[in-house]
C-alpha atoms as a PDB file:
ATOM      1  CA  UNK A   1       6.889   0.660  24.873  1.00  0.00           C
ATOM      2  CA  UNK A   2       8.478   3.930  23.430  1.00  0.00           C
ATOM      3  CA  UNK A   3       9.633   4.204  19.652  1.00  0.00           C
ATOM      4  CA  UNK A   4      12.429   6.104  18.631  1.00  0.00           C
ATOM      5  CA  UNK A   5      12.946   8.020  15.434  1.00  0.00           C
ATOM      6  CA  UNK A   6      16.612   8.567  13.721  1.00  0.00           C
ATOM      7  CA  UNK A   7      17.172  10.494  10.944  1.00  0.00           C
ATOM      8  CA  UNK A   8      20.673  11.462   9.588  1.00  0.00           C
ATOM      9  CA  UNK A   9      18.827  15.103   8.874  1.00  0.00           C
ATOM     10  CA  UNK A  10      17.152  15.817  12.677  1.00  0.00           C
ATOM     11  CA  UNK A  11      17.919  14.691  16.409  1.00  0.00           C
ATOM     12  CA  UNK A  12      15.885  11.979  17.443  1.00  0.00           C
ATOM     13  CA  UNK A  13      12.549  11.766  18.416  1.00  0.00           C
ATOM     14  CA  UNK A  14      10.841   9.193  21.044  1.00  0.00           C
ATOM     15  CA  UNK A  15       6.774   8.944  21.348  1.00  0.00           C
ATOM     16  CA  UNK A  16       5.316   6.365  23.025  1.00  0.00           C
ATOM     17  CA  UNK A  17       4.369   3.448  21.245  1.00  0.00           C
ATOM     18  CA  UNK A  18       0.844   3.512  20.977  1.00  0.00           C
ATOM     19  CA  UNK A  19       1.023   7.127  19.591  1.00  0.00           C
ATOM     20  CA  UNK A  20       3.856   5.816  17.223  1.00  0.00           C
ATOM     21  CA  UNK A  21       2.124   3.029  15.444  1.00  0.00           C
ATOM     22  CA  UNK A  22      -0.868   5.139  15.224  1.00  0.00           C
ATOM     23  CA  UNK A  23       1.143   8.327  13.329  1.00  0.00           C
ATOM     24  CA  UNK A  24       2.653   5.551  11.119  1.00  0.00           C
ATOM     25  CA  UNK A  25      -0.694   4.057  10.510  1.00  0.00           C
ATOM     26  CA  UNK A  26      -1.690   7.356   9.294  1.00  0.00           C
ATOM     27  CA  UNK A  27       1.581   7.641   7.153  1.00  0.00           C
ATOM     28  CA  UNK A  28       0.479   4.946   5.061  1.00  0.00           C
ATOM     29  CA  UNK A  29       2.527   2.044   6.755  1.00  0.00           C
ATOM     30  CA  UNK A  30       2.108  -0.558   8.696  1.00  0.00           C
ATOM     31  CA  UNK A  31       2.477   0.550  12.092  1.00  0.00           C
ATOM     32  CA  UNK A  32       5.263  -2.404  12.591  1.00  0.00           C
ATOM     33  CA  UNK A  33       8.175  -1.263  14.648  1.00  0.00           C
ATOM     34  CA  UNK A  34      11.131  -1.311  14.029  1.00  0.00           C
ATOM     35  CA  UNK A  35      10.977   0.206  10.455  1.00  0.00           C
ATOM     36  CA  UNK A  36      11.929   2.580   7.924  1.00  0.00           C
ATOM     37  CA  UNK A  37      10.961   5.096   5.348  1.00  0.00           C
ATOM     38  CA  UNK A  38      13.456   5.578   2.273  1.00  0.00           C
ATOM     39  CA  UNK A  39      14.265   9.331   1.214  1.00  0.00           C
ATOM     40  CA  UNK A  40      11.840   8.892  -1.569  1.00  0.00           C
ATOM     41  CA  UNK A  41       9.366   7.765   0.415  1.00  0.00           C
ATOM     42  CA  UNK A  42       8.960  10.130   2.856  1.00  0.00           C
ATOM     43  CA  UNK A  43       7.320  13.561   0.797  1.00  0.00           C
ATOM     44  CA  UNK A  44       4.167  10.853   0.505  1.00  0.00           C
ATOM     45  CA  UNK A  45       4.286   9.593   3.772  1.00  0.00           C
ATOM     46  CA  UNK A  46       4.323  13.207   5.396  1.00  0.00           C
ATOM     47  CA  UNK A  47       1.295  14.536   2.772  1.00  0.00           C
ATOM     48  CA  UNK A  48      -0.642  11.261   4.381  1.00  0.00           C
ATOM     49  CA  UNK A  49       0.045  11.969   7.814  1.00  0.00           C
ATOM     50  CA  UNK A  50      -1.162  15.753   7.727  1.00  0.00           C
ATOM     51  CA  UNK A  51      -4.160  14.851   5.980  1.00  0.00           C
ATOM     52  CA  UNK A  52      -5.061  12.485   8.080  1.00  0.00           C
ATOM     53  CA  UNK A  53      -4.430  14.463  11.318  1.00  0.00           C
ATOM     54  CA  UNK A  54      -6.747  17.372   9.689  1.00  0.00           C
ATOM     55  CA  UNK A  55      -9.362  15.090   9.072  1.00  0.00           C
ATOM     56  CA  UNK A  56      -8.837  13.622  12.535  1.00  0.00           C
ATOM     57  CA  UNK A  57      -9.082  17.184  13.869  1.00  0.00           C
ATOM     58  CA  UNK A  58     -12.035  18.522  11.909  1.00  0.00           C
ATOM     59  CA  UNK A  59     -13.935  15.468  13.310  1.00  0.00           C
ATOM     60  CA  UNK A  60     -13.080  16.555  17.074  1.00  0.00           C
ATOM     61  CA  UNK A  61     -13.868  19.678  16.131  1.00  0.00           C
ATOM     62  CA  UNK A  62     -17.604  18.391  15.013  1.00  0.00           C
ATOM     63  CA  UNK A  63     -17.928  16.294  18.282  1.00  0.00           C
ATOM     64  CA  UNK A  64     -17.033  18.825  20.401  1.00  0.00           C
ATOM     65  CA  UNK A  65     -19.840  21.129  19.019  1.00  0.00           C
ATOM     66  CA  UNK A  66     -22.372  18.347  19.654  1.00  0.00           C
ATOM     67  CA  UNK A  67     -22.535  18.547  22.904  1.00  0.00           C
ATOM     68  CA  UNK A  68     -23.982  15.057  24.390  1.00  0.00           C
ATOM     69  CA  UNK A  69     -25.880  14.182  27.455  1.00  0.00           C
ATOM     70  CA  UNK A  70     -23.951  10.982  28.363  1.00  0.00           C
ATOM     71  CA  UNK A  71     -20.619  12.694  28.497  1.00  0.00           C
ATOM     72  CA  UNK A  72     -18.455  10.606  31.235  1.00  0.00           C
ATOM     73  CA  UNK A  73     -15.224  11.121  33.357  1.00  0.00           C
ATOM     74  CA  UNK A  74     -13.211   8.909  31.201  1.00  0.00           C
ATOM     75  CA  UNK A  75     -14.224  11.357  28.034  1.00  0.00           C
ATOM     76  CA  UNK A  76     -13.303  14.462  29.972  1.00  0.00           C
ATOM     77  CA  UNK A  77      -9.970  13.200  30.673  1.00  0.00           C
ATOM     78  CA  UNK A  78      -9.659  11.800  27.244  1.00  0.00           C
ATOM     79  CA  UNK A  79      -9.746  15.445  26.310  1.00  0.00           C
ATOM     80  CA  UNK A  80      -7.100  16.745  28.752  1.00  0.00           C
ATOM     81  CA  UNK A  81      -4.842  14.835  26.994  1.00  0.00           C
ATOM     82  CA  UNK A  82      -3.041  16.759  24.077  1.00  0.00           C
ATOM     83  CA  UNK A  83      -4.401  16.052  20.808  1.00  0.00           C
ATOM     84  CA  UNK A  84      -2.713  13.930  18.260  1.00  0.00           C
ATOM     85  CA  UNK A  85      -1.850  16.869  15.798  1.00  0.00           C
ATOM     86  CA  UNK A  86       0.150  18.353  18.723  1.00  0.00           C
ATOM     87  CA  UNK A  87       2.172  15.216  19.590  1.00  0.00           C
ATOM     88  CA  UNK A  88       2.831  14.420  15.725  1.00  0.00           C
ATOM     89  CA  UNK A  89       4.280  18.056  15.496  1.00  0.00           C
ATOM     90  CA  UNK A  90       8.080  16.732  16.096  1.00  0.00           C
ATOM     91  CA  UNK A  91       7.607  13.820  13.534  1.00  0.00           C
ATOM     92  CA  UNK A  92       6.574  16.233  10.548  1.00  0.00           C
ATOM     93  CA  UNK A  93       9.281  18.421  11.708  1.00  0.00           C
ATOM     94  CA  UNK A  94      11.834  15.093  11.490  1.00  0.00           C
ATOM     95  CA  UNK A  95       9.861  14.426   8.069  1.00  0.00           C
ATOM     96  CA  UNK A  96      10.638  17.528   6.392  1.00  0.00           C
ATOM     97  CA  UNK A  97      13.784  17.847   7.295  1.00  0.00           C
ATOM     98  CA  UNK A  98      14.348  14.604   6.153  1.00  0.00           C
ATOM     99  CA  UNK A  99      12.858  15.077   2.659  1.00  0.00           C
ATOM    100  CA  UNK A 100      14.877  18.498   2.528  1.00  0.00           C
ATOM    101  CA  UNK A 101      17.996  16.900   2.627  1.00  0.00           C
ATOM    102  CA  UNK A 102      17.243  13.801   1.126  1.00  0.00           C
ATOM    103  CA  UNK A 103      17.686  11.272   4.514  1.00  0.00           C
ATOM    104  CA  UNK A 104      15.734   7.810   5.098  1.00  0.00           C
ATOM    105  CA  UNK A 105      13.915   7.573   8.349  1.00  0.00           C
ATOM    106  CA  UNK A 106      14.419   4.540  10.881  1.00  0.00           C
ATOM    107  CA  UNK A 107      12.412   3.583  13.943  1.00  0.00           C
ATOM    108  CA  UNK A 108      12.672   1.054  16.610  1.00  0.00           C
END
């Protein structure tokens, strides 16, 4: 499933869906697509979604200086994968845009 994000104030963005419901998750909402976040809404939502991706990030930070001893294939390529901060960069960039011009957010 992919999820698509309009916003009067930015060109659309598409994630897939897992990665969507988990950034909106982190915004505070309930992760159920399709959706929307009112102009008013959206300063909180974004302040939510960065902390949350920093705290995400300083605790992969932490794990990766613990090294461990039972480190498999699957987490190897788990780490290949770009991190979640790096995928939600187009959202916040939709987000404050957004706010900046005063624009709800949709998703479906």
């Amino acid at each position: 499933m992919l999820v698509t994000f309009h916003s009067r104030a930015y060109a659309d963005i598409t994630l897939f869906g897992d990665i969507a419901q988990t950034l909106l998750r982190m915004m505070g909402h309930s992760g159920s697509v399709p959706g929307a976040l009112l102009a008013e809404d959206i300063p909180a939502a974004r302040a939510r979604l960065q902390a949350a991706l920093a705290t995400q990030q300083a605790a992969a930070a932490a794990k990766r200086q613990e090294p461990s001893e039972d480190e498999t294939e699957e987490d190897e390529e788990k780490e290949a994968r770009p991190p979640l901060g790096v995928r939600a960069l187009p959202l916040l960039e939709l987000l404050e845009a957004s706010a900046r011009k005063g624009c709800d957010v949709m998703w479906d």
